[in-house]
Protein backbone atom coordinates (compact mmCIF):
# COMPACT_ATOMS: atom_id res chain seq x y z
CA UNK A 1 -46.74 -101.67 35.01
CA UNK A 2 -44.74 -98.70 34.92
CA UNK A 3 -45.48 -95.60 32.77
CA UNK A 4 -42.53 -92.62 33.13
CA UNK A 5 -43.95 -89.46 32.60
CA UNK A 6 -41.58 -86.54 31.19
CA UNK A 7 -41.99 -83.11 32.35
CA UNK A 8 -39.93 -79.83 30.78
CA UNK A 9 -40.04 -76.39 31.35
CA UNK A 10 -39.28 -73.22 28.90
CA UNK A 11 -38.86 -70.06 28.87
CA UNK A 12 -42.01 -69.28 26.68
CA UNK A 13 -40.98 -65.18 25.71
CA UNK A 14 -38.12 -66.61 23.86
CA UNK A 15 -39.45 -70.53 22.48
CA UNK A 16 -42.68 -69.92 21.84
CA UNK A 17 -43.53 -66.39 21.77
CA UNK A 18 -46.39 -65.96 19.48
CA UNK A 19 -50.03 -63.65 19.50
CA UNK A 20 -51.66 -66.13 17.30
CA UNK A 21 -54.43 -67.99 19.28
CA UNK A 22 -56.67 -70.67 18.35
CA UNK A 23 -54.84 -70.61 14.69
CA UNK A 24 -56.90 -67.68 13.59
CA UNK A 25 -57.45 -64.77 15.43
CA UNK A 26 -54.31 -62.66 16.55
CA UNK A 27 -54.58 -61.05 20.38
CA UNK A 28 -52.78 -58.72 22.82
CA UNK A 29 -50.92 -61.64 24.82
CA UNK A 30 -48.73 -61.11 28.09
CA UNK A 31 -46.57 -63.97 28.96
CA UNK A 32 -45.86 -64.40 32.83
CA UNK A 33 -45.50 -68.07 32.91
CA UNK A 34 -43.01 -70.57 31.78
CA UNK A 35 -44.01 -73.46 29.50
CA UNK A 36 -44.74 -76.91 31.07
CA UNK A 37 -43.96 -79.81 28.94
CA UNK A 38 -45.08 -83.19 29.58
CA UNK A 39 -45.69 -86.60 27.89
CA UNK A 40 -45.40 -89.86 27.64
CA UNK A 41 -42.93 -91.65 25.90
CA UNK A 42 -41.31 -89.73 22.51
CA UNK A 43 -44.24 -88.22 21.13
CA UNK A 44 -47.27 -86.32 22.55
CA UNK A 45 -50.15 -87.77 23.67
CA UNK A 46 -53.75 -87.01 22.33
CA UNK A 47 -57.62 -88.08 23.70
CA UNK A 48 -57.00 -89.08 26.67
CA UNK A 49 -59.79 -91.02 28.97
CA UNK A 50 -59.41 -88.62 31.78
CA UNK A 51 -58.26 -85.12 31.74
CA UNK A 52 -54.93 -84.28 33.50
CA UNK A 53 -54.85 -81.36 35.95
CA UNK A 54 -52.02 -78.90 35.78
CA UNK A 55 -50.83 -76.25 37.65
CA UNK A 56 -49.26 -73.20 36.41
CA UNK A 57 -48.34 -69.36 38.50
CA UNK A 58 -48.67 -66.59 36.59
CA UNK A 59 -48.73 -62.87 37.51
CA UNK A 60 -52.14 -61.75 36.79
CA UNK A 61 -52.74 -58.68 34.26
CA UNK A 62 -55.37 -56.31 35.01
CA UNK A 63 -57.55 -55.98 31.89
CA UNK A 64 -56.68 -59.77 30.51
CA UNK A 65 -57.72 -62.95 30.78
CA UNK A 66 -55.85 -65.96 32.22
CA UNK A 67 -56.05 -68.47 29.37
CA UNK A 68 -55.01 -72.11 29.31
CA UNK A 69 -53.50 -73.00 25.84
CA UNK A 70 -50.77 -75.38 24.17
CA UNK A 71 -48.38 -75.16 21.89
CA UNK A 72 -49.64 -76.25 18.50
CA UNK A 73 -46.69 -77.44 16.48
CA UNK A 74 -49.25 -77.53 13.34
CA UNK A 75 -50.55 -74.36 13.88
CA UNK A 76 -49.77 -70.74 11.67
CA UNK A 77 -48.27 -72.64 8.59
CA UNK A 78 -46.23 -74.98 10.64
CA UNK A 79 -44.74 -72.25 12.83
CA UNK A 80 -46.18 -73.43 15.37
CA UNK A 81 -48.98 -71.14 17.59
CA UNK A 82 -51.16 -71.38 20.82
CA UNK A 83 -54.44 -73.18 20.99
CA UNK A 84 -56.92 -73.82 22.91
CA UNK A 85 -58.31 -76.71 21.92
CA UNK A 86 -58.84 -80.22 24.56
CA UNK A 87 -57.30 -77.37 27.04
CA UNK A 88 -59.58 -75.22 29.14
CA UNK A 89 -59.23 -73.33 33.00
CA UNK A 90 -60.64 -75.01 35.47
CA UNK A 91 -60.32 -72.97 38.70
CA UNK A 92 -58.05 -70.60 40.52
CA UNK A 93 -56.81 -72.64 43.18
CA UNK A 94 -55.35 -69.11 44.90
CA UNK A 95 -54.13 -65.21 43.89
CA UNK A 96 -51.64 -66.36 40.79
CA UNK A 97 -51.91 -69.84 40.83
CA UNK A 98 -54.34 -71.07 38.12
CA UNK A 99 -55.68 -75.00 37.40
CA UNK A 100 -55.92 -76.12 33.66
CA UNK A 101 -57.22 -79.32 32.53
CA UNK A 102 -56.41 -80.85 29.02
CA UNK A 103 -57.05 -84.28 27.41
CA UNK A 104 -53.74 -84.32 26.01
CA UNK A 105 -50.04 -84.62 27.26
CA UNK A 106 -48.46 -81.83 24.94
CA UNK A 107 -46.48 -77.84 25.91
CA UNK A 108 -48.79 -75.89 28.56
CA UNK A 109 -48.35 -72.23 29.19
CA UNK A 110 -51.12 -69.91 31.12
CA UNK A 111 -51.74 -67.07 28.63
CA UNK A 112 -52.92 -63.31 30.24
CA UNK A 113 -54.88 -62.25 26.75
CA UNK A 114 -56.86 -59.27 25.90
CA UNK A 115 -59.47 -60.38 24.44
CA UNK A 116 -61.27 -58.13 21.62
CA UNK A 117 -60.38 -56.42 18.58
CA UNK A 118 -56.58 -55.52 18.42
CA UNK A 119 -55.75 -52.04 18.59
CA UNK A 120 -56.16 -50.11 15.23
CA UNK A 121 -55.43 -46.97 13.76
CA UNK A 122 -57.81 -44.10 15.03
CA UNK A 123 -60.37 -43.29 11.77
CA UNK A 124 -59.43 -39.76 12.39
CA UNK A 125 -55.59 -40.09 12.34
CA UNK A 126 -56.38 -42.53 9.12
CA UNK A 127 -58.21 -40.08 7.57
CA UNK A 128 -55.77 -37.27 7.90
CA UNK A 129 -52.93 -39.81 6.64
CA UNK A 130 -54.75 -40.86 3.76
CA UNK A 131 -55.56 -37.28 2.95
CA UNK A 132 -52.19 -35.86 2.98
CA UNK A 133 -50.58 -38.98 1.49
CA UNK A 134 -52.95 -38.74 -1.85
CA UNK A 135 -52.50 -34.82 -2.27
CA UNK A 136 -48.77 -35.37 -1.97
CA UNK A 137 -49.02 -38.28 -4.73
CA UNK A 138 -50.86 -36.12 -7.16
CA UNK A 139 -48.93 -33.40 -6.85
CA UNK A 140 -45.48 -35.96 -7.51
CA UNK A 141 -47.57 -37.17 -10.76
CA UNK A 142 -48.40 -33.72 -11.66
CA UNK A 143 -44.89 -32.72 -11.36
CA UNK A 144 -43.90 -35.57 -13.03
CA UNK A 145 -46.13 -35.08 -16.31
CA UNK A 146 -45.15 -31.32 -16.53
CA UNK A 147 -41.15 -32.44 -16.93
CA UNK A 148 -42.04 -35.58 -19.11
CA UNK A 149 -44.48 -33.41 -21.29
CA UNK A 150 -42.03 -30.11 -22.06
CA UNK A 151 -39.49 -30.87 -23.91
CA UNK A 152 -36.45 -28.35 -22.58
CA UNK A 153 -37.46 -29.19 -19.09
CA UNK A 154 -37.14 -33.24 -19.81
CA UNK A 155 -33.90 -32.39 -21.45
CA UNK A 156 -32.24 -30.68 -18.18
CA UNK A 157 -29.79 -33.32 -16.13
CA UNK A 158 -31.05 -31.59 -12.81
CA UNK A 159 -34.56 -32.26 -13.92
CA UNK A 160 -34.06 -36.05 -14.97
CA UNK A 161 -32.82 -36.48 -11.22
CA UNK A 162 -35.97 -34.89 -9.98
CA UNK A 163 -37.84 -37.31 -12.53
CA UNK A 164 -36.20 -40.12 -10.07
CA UNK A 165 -36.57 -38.77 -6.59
CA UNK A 166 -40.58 -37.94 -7.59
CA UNK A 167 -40.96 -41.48 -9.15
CA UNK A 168 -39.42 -43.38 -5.73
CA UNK A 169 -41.36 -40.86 -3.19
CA UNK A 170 -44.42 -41.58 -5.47
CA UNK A 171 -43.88 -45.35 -5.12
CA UNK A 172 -43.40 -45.21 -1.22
CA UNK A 173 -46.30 -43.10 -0.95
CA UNK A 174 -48.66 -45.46 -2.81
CA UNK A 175 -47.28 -48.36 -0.64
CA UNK A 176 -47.93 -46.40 2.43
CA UNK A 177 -51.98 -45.74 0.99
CA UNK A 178 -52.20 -49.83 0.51
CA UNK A 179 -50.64 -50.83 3.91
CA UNK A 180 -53.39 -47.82 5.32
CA UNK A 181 -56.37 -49.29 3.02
CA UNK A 182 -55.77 -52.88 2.58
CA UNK A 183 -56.87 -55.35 5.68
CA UNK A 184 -54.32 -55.95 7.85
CA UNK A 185 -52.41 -59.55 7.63
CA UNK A 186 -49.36 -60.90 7.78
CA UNK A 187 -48.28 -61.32 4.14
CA UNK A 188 -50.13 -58.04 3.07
CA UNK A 189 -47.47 -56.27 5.83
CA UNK A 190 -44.42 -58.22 4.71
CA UNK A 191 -44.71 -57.61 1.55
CA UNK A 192 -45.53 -54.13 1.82
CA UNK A 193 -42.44 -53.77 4.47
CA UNK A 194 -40.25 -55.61 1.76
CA UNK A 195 -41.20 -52.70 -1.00
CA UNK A 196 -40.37 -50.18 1.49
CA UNK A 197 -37.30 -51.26 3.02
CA UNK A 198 -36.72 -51.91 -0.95
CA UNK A 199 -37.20 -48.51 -2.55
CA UNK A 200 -36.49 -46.96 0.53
């Protein structure tokens, strides 16, 4: 018997461009090769008996590590993310060309990742941010309850405009403290990036 076997390449920076690995942890990832589809049939194929050798080129990355993974159309919410799992390097076979074998027939791409902690914000440069960002807040709410609290001041037009402009800096600024103070993750930052680009 026959079996036809489909293979498809991609441009992975622009289909599947993603730093999510594994479906949890979020990396430094380089892409420098294209994405190698192949299976059997109309849908991908999963468990197989013997794993299946590919060969992918990439452009090594000093400081990273050449990583087999797939696309996982399941992973990040259904957004779709790299994985490694049933996928693993076997060898370098020569300078840029690495060997990855998988037990399933799914979307390959050779993954330069820096493994580690992603980079953060220095605790100095936090420190100083935090600082200056809560002495500029209470002095907004200190202006604020000195014009709210006299009555000829809370009267003026010119002062009911400041009343504004110190209420919106005040709300940036306490955005700014919880996108420095909360851990980091993706709906934490949208949301606070929604507030800003709201008030903003």
């Amino acid at each position: 018997a026959t079996i036809a076997v489909q293979f498809s390449t991609y441009p992975v920076s622009s289909m599947f461009k993603s730093n999510i690995l594994d479906n949890f942890a979020r990396h430094d990832i380089v892409f420098t090769s294209p994405a190698i589809g192949s299976r059997l049939g109309s849908s991908p194929t999963y468990n197989l008996t013997h794993p299946v050798s590919i060969v992918l080129s990439a452009q090594e990355v000093a400081g990273y590590t050449p990583t087999c993974a797939f696309w996982d159309l399941k992973g990040d919410g259904g957004r779709g993310s790299w994985s490694t799992e049933g996928c693993w390097l076997a060898n370098s076979t020569a300078k840029g060309r690495y060997m990855c074998k998988s037990n399933h027939l799914t979307t390959f791409a050779l993954l330069m990742v820096l493994r580690g902690d992603p980079p953060t914000i220095s605790h100095t440069i936090k420190l100083i941010s935090l600082t200056s960002l809560s002495i500029s807040s209470f002095c907004l709410i200190l202006t604020l309850a000195i014009i709210l609290n006299v009555e000829e001041l809370r009267n003026d037009e010119g002062n009911k405009l400041l009343c504004h402009f110190c209420a919106l800096l005040l709300t940036v600024q306490v955005i700014s403290i919880a996108m420095l103070t909360v851990k980091p993750g993706v709906d934490v930052c949208a949301v606070c990036s929604m507030l800003l680009y709201y008030f903003t």
